[in-house]
ModelCIF file with pLDDT and N, C-alpha, C, O atoms, coordinates in Angstrom:
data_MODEL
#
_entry.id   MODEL 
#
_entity.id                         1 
_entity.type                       polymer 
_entity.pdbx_number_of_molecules   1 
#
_entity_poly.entity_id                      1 
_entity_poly.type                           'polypeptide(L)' 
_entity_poly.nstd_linkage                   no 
_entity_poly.nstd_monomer                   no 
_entity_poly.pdbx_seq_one_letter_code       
;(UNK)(UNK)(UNK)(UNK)(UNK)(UNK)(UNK)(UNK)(UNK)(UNK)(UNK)(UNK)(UNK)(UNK)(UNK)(UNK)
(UNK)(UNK)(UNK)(UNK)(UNK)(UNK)(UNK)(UNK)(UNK)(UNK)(UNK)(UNK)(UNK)(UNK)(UNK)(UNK)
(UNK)(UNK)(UNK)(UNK)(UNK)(UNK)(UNK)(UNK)(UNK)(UNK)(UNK)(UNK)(UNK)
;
_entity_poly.pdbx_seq_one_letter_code_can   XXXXXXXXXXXXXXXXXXXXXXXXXXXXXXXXXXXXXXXXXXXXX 
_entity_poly.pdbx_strand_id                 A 
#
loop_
_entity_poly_seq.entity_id 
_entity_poly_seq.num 
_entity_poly_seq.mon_id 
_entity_poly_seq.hetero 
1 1  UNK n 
1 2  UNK n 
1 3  UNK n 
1 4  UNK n 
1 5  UNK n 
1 6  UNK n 
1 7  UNK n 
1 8  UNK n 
1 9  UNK n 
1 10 UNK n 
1 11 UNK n 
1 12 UNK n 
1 13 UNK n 
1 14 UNK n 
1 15 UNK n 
1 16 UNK n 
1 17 UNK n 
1 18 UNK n 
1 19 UNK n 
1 20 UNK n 
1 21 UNK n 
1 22 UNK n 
1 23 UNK n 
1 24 UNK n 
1 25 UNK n 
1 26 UNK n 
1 27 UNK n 
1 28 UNK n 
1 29 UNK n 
1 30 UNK n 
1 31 UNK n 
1 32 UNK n 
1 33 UNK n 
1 34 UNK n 
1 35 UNK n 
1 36 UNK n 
1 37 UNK n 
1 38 UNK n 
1 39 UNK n 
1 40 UNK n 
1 41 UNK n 
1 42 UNK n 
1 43 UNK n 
1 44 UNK n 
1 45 UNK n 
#
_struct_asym.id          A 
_struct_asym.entity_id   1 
#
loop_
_ma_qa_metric.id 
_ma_qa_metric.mode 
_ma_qa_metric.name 
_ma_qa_metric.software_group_id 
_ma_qa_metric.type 
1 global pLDDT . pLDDT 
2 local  pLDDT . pLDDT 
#
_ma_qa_metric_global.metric_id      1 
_ma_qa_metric_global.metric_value   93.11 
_ma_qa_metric_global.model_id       1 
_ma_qa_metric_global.ordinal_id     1 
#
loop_
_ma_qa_metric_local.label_asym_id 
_ma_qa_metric_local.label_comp_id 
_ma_qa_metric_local.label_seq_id 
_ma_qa_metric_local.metric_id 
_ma_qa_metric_local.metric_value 
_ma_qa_metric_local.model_id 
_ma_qa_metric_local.ordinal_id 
A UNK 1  2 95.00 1 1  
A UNK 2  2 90.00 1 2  
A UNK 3  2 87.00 1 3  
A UNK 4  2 83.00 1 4  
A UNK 5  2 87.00 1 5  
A UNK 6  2 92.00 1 6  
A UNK 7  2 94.00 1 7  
A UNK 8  2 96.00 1 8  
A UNK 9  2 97.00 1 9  
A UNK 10 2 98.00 1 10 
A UNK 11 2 98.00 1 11 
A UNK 12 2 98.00 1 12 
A UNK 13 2 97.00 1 13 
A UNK 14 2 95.00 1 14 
A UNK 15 2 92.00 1 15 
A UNK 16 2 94.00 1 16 
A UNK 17 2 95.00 1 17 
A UNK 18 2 96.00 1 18 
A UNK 19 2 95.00 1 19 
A UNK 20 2 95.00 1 20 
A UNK 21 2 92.00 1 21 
A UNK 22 2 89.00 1 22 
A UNK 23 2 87.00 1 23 
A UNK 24 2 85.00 1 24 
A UNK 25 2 89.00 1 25 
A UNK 26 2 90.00 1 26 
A UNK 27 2 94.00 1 27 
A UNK 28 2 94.00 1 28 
A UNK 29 2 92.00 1 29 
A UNK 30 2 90.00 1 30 
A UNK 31 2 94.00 1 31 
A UNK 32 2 94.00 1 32 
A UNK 33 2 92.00 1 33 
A UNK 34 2 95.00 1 34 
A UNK 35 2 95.00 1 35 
A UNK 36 2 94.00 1 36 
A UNK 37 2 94.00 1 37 
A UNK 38 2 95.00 1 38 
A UNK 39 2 94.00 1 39 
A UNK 40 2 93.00 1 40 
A UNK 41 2 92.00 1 41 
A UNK 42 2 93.00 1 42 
A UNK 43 2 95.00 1 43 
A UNK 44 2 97.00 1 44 
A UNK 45 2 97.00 1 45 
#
loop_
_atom_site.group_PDB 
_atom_site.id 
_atom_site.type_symbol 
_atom_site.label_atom_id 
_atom_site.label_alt_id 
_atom_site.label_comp_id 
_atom_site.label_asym_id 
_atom_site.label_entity_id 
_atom_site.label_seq_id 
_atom_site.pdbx_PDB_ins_code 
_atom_site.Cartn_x 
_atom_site.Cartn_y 
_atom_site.Cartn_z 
_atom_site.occupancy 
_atom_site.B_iso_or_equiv 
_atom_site.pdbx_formal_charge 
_atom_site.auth_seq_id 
_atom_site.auth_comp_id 
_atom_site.auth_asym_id 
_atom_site.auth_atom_id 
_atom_site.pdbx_PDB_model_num 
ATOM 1   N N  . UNK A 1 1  ? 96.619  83.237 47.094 1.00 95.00 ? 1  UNK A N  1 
ATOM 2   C CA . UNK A 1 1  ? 95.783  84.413 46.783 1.00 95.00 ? 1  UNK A CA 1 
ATOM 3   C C  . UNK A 1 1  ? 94.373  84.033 46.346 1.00 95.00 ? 1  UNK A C  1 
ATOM 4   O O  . UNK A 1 1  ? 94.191  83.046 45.634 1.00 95.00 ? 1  UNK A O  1 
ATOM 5   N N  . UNK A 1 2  ? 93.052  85.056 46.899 1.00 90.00 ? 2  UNK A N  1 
ATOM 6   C CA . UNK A 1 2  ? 92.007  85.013 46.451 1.00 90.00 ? 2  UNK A CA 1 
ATOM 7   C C  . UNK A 1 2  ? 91.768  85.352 45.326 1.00 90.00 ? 2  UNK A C  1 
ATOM 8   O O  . UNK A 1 2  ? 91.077  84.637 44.600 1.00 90.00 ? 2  UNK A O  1 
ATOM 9   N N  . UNK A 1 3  ? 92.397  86.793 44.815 1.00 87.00 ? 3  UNK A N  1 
ATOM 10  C CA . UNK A 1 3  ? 92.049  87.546 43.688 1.00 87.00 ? 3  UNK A CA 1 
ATOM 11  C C  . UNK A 1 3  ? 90.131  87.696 43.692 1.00 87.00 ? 3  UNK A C  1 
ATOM 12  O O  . UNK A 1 3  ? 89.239  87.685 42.843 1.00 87.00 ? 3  UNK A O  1 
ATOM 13  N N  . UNK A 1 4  ? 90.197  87.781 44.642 1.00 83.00 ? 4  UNK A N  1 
ATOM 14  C CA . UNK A 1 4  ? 88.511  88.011 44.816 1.00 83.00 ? 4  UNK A CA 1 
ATOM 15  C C  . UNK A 1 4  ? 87.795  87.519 43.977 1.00 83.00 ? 4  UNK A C  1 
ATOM 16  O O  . UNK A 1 4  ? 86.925  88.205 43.440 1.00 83.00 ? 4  UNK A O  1 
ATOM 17  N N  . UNK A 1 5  ? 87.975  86.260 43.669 1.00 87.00 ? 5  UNK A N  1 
ATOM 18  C CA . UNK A 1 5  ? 87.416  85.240 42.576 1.00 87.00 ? 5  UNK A CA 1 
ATOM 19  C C  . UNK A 1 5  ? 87.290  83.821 43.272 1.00 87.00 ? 5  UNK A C  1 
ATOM 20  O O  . UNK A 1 5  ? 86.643  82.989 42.637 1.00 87.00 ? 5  UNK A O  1 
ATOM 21  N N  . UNK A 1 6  ? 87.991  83.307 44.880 1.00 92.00 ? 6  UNK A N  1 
ATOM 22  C CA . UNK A 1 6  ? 88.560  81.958 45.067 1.00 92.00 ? 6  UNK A CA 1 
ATOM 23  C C  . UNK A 1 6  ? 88.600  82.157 46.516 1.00 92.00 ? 6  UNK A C  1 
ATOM 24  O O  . UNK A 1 6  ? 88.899  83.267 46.955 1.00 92.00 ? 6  UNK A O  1 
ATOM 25  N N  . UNK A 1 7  ? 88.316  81.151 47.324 1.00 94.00 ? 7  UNK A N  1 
ATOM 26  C CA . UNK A 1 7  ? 88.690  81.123 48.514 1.00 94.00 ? 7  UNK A CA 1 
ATOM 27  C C  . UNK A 1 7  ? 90.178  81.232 48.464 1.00 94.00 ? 7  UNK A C  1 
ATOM 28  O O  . UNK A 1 7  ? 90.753  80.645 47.548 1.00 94.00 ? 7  UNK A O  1 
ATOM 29  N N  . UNK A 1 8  ? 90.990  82.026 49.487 1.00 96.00 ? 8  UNK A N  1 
ATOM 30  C CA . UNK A 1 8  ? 92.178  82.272 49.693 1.00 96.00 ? 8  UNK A CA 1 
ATOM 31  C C  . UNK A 1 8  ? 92.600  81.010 50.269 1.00 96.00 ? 8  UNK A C  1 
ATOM 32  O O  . UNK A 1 8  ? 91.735  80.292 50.769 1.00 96.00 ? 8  UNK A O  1 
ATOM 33  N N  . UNK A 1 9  ? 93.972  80.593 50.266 1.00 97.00 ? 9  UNK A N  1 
ATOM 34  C CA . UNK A 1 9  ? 94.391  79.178 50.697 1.00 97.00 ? 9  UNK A CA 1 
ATOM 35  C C  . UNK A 1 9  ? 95.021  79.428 51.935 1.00 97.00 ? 9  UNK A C  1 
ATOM 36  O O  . UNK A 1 9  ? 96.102  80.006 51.819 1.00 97.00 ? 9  UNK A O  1 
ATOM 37  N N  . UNK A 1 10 ? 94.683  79.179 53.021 1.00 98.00 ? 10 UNK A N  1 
ATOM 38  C CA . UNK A 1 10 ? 95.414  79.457 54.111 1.00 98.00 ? 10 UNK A CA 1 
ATOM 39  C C  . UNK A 1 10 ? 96.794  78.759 54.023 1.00 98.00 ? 10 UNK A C  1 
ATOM 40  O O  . UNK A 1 10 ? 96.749  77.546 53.814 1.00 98.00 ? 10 UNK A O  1 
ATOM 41  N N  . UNK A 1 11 ? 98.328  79.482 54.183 1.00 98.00 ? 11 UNK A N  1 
ATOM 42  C CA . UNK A 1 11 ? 99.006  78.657 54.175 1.00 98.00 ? 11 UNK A CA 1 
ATOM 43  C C  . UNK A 1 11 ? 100.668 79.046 55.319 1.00 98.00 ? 11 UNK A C  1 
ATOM 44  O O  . UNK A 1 11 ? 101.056 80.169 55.641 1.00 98.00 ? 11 UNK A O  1 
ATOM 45  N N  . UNK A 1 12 ? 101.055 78.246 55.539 1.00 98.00 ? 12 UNK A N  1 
ATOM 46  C CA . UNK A 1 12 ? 101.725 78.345 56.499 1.00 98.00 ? 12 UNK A CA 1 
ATOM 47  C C  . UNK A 1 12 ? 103.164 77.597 56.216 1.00 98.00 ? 12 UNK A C  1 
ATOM 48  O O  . UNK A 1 12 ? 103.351 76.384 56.129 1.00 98.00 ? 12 UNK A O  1 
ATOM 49  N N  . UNK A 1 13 ? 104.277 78.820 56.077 1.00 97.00 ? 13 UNK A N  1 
ATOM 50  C CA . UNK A 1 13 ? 105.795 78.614 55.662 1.00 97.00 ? 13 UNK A CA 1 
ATOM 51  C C  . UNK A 1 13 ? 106.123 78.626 56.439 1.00 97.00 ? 13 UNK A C  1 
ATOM 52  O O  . UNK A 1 13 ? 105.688 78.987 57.532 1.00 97.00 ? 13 UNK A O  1 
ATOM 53  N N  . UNK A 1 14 ? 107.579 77.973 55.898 1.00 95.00 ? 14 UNK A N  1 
ATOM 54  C CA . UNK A 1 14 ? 109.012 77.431 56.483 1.00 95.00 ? 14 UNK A CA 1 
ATOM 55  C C  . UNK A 1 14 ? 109.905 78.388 55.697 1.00 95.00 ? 14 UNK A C  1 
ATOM 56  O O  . UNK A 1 14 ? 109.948 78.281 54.471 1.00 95.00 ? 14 UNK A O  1 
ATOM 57  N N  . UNK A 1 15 ? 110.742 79.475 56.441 1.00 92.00 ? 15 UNK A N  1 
ATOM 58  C CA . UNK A 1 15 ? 110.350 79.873 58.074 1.00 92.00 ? 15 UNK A CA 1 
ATOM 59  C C  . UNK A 1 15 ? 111.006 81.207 57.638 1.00 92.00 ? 15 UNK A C  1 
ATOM 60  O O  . UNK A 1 15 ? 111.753 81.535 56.716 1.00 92.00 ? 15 UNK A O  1 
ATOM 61  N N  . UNK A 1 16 ? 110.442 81.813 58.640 1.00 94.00 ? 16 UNK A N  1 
ATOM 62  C CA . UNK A 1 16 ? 110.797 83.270 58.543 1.00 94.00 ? 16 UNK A CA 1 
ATOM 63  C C  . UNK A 1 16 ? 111.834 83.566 59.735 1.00 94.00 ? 16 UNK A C  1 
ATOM 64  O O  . UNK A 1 16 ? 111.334 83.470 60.856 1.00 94.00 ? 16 UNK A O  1 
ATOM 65  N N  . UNK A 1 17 ? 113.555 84.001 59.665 1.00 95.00 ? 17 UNK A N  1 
ATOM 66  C CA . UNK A 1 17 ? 114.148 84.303 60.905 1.00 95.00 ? 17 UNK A CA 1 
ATOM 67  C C  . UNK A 1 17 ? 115.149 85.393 60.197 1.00 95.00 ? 17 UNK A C  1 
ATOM 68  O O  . UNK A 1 17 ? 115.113 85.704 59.007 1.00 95.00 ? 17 UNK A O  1 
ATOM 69  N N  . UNK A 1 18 ? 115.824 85.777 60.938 1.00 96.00 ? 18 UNK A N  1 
ATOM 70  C CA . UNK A 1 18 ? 116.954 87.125 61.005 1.00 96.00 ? 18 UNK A CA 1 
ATOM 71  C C  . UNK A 1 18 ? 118.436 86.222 60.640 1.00 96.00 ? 18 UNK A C  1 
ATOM 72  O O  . UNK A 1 18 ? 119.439 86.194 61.354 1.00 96.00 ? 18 UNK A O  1 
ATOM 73  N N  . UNK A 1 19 ? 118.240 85.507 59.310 1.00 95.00 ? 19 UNK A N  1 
ATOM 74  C CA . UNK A 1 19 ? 119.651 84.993 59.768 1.00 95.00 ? 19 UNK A CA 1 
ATOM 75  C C  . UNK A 1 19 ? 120.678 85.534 59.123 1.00 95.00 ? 19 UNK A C  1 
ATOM 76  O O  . UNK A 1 19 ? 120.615 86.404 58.255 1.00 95.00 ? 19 UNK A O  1 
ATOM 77  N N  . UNK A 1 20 ? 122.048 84.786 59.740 1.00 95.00 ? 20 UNK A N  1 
ATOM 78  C CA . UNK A 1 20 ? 123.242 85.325 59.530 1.00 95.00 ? 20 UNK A CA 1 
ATOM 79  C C  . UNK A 1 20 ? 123.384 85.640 57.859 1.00 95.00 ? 20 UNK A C  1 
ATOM 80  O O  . UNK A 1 20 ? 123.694 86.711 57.337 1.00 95.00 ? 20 UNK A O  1 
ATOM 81  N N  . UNK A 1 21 ? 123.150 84.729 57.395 1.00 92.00 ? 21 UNK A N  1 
ATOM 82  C CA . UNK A 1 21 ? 123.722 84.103 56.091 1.00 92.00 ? 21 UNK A CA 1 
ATOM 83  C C  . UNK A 1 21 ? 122.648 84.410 54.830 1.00 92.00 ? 21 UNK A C  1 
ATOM 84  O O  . UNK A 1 21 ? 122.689 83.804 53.760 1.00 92.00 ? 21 UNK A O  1 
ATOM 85  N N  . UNK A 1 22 ? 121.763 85.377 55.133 1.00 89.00 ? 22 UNK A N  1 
ATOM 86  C CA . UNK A 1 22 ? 121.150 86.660 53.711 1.00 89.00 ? 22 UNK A CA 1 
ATOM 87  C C  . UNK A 1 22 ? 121.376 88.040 54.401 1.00 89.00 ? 22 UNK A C  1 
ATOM 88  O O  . UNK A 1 22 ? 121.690 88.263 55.570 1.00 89.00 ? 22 UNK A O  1 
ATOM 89  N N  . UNK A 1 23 ? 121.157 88.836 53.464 1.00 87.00 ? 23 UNK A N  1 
ATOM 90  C CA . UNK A 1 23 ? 121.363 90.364 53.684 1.00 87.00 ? 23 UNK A CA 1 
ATOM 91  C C  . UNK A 1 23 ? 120.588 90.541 54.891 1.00 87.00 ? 23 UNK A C  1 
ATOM 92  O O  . UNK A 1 23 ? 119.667 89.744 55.066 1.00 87.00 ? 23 UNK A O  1 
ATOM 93  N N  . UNK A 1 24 ? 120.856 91.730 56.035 1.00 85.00 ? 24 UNK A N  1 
ATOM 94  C CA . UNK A 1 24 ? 120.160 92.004 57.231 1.00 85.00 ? 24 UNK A CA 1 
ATOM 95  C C  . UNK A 1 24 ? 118.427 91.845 56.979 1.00 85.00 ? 24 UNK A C  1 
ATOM 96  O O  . UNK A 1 24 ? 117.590 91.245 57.653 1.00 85.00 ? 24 UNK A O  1 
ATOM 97  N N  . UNK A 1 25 ? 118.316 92.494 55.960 1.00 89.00 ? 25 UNK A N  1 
ATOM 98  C CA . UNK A 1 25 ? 116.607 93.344 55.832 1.00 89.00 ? 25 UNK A CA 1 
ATOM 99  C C  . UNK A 1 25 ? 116.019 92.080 55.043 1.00 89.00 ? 25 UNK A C  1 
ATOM 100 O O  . UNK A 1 25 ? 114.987 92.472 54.498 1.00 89.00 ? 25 UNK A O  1 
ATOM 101 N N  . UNK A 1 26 ? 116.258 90.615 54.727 1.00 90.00 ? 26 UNK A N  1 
ATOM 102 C CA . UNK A 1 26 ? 115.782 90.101 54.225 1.00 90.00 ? 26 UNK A CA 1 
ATOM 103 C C  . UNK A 1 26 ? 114.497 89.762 54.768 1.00 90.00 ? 26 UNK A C  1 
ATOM 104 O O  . UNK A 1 26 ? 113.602 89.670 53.928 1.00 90.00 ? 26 UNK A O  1 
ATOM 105 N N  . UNK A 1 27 ? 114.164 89.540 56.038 1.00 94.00 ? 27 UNK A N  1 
ATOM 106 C CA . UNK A 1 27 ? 113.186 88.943 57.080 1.00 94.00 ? 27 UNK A CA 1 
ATOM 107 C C  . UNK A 1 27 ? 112.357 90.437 56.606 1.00 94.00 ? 27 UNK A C  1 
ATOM 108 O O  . UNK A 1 27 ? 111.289 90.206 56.039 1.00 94.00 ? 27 UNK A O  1 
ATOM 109 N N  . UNK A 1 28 ? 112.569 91.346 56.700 1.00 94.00 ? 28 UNK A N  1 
ATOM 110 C CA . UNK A 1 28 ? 112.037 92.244 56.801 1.00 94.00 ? 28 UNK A CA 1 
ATOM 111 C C  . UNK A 1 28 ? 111.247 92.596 55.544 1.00 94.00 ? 28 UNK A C  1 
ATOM 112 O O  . UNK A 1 28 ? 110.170 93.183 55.650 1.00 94.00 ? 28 UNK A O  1 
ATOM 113 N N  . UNK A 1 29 ? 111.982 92.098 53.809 1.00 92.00 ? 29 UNK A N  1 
ATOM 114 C CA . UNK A 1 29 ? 111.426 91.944 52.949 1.00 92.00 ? 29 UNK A CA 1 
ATOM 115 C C  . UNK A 1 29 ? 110.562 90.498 52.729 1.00 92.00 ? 29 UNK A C  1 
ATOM 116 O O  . UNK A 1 29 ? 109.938 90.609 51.674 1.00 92.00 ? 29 UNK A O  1 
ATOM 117 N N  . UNK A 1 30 ? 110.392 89.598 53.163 1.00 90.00 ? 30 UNK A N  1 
ATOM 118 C CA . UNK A 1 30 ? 109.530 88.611 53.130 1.00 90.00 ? 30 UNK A CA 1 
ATOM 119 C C  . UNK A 1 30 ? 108.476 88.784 54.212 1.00 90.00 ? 30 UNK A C  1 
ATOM 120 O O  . UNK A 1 30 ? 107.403 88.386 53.761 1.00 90.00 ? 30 UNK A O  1 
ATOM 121 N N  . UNK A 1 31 ? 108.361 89.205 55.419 1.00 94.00 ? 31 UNK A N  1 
ATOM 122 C CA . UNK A 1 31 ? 107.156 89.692 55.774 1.00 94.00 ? 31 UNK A CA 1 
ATOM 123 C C  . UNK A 1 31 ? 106.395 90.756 55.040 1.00 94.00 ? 31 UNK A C  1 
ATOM 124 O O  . UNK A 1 31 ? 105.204 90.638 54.751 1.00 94.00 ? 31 UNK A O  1 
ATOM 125 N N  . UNK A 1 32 ? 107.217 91.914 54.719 1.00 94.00 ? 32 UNK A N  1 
ATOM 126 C CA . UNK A 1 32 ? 106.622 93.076 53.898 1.00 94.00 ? 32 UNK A CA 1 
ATOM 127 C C  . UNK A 1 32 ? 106.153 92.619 52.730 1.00 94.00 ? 32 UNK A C  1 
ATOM 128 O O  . UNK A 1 32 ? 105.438 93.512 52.277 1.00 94.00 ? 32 UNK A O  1 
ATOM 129 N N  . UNK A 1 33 ? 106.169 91.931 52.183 1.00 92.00 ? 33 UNK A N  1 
ATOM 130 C CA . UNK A 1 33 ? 105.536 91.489 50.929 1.00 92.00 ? 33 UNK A CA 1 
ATOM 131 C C  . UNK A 1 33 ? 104.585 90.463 50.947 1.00 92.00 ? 33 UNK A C  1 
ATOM 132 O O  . UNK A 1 33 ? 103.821 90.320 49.993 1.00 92.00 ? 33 UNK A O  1 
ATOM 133 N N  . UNK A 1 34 ? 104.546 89.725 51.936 1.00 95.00 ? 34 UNK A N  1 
ATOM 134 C CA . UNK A 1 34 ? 103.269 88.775 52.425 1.00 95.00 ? 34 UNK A CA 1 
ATOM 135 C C  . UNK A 1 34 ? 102.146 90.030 53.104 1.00 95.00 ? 34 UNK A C  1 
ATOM 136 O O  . UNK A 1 34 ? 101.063 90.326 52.599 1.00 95.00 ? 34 UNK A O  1 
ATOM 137 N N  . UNK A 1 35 ? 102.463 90.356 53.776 1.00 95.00 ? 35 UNK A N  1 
ATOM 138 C CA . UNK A 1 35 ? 101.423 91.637 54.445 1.00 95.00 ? 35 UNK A CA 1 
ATOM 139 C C  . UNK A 1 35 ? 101.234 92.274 53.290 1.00 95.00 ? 35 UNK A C  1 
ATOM 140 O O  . UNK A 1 35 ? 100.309 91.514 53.003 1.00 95.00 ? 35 UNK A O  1 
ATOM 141 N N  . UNK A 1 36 ? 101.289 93.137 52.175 1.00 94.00 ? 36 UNK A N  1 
ATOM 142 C CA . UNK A 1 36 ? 100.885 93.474 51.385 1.00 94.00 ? 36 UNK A CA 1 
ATOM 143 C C  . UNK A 1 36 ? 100.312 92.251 50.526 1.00 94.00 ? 36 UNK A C  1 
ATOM 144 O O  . UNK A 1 36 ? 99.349  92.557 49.823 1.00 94.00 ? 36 UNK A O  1 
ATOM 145 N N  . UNK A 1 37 ? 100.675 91.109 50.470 1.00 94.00 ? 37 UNK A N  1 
ATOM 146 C CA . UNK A 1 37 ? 99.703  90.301 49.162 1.00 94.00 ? 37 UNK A CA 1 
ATOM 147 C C  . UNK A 1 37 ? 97.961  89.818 50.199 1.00 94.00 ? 37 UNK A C  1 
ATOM 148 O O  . UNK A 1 37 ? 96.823  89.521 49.836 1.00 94.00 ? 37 UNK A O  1 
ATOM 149 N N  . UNK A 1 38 ? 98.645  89.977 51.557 1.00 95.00 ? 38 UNK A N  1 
ATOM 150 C CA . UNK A 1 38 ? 97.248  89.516 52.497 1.00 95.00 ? 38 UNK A CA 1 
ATOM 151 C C  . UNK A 1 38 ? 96.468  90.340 52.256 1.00 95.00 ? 38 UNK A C  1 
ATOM 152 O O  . UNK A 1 38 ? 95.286  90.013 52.146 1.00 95.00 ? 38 UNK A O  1 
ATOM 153 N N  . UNK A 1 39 ? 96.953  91.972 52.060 1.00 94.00 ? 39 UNK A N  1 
ATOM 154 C CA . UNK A 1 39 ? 96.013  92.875 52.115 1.00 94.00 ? 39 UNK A CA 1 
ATOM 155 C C  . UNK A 1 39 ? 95.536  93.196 50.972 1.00 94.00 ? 39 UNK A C  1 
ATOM 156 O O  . UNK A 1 39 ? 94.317  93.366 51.001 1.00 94.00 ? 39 UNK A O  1 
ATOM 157 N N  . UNK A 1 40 ? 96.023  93.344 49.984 1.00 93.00 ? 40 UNK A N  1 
ATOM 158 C CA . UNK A 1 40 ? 95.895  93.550 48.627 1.00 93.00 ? 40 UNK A CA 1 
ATOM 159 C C  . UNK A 1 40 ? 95.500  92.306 47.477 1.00 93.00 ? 40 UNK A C  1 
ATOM 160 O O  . UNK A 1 40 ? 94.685  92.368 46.556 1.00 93.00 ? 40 UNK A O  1 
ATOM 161 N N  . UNK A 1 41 ? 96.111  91.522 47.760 1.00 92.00 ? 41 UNK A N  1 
ATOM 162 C CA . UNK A 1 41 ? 95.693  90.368 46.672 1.00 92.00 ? 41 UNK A CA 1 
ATOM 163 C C  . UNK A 1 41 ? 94.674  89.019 47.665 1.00 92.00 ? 41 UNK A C  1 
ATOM 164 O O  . UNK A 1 41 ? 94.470  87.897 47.202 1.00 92.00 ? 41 UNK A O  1 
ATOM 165 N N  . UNK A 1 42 ? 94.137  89.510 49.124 1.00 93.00 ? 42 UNK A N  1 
ATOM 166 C CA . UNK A 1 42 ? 93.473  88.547 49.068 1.00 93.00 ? 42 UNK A CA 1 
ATOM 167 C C  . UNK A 1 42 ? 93.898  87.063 49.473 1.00 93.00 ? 42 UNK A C  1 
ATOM 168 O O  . UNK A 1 42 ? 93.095  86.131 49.423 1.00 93.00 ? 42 UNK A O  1 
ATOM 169 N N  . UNK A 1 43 ? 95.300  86.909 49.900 1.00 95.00 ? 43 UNK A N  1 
ATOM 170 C CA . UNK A 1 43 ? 96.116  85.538 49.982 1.00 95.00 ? 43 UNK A CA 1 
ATOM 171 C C  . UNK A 1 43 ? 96.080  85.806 51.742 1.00 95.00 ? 43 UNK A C  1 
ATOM 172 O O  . UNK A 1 43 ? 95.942  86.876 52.336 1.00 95.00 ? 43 UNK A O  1 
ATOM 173 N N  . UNK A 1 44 ? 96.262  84.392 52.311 1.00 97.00 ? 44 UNK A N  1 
ATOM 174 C CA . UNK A 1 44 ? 96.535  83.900 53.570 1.00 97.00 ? 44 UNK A CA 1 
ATOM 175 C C  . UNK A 1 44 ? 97.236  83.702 53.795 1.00 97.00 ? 44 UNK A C  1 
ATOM 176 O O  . UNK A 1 44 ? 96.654  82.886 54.510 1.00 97.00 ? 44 UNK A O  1 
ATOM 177 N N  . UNK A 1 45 ? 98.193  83.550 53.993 1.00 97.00 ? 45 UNK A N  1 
ATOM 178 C CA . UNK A 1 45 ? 99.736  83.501 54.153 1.00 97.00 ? 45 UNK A CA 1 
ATOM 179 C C  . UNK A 1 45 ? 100.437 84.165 55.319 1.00 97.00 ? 45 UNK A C  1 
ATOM 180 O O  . UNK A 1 45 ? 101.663 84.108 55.417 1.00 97.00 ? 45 UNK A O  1 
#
């Protein structure tokens, strides 16, 4: 995150997939919450 104080850190995780073995909507809650911190807090991710 920038917090509009900092260059944002571009950064790039391991890994986002649909798997068997967490709840269905998990993929779905770890994108949704990176897209909101990109948009809102300023982070690259």
């Amino acid at each position: 995150c920038g917090f509009f104080i900092r260059k944002a850190l571009r950064t790039s995780l391991l890994v986002a997939a649909d798997s068997k073995a967490v709840p269905s909507g998990t993929v779905f809650a770890l994108l949704g919450g990176v897209g909101f911190a990109n948009r809102v807090l300023r982070s690259n991710l």
